[in-house]
Protein backbone atom coordinates (compact mmCIF):
# COMPACT_ATOMS: atom_id res chain seq x y z
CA UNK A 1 14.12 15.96 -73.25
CA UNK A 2 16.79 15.29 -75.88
CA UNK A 3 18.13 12.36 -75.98
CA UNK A 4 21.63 13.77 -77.03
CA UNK A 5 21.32 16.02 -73.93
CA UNK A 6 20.16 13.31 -71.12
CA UNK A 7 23.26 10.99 -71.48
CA UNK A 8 25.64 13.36 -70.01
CA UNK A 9 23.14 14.42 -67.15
CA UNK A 10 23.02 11.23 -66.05
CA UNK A 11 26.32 10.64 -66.13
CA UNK A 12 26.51 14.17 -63.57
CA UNK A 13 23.48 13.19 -61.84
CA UNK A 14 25.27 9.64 -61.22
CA UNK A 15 28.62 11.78 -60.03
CA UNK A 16 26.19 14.02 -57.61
CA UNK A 17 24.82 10.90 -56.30
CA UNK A 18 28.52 9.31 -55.56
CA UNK A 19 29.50 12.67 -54.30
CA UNK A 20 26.88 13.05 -51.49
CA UNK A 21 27.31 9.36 -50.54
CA UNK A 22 30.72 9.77 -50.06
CA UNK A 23 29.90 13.25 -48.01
CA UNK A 24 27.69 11.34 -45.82
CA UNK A 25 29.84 8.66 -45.35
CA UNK A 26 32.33 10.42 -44.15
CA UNK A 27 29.62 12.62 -41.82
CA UNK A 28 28.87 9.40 -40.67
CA UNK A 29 32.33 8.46 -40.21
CA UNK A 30 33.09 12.01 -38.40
CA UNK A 31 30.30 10.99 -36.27
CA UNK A 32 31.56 7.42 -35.24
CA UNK A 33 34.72 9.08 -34.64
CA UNK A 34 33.70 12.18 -32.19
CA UNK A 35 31.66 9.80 -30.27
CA UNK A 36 34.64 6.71 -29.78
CA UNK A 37 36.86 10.14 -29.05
CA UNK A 38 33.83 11.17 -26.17
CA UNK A 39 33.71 7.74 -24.59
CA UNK A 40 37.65 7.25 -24.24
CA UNK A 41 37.35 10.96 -22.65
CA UNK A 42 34.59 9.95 -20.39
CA UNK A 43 36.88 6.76 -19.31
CA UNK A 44 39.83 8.87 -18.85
CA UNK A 45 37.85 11.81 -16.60
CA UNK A 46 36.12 9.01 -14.87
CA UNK A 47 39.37 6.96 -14.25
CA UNK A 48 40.71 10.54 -12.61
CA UNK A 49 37.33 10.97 -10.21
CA UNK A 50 37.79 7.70 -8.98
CA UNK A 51 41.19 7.99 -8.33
CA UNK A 52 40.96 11.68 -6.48
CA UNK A 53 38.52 10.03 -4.52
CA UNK A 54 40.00 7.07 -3.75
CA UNK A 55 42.75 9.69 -2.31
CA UNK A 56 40.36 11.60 -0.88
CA UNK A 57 38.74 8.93 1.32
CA UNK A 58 42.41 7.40 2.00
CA UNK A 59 43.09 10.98 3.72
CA UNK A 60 40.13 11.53 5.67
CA UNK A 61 40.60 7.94 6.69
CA UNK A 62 44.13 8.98 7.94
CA UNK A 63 42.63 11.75 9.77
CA UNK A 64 40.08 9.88 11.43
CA UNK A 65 42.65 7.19 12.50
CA UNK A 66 44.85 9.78 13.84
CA UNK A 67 42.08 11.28 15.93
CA UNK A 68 41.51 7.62 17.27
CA UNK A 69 45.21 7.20 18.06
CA UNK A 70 45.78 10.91 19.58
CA UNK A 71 42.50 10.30 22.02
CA UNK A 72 43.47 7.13 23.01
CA UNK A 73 47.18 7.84 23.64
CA UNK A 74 45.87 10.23 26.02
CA UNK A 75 43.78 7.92 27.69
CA UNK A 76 46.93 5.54 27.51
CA UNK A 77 49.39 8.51 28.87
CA UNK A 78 47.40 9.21 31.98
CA UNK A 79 47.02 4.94 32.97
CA UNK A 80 50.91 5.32 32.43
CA UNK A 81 51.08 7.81 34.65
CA UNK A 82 49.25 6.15 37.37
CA UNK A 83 51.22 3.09 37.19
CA UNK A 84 54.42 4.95 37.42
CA UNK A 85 53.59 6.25 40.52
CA UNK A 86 53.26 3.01 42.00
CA UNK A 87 55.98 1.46 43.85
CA UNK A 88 57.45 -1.43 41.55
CA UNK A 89 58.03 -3.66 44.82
CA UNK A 90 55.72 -4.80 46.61
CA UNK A 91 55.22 -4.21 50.86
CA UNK A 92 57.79 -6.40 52.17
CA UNK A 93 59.40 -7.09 49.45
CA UNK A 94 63.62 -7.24 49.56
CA UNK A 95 65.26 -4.73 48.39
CA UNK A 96 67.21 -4.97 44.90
CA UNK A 97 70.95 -5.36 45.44
């Protein structure tokens, strides 16, 4: 090697060696970045599920209370309707004036 020659290698060599430090620091950077962007995403989406389910379960909760009600109102219908067929007074009772 010449010695004339080998200063201003190094002095490119040192440069080549900065620039592919910097080029994986920023890779690495890049990197960080995408996966902080995927986890915020995964919140978000999961944040969404939980919340369409929490609606759905609230809804098939209202339809399963509204079954309840509707059979038992029946139920409830037809004791009213037995009780309104009964005399309000009693046998012997006075009549209301």
């Amino acid at each position: 090697m010449n010695p004339a020659n080998s200063e201003p290698q190094d002095h490119l060599r040192k440069w080549m060696w900065c620039f592919l430090a910097t080029l994986l620091a920023l890779q690495l950077y890049f990197v960080r970045e995408l996966l902080a962007a995927l986890f915020l995403f995964a919140l978000g989406f999961g944040a969404l599920a939980g919340l369409a389910l929490f609606l759905f379960l609230v809804e098939r909760a209202g339809q399963f209370s509204m079954a309840w009600a509707g059979s038992h109102t029946r139920r409830g219908l037809g004791l009213l309707g037995e009780i309104s067929k009964k005399p309000f007074r009693g046998p012997g009772s006075e009549p209301a004036q």
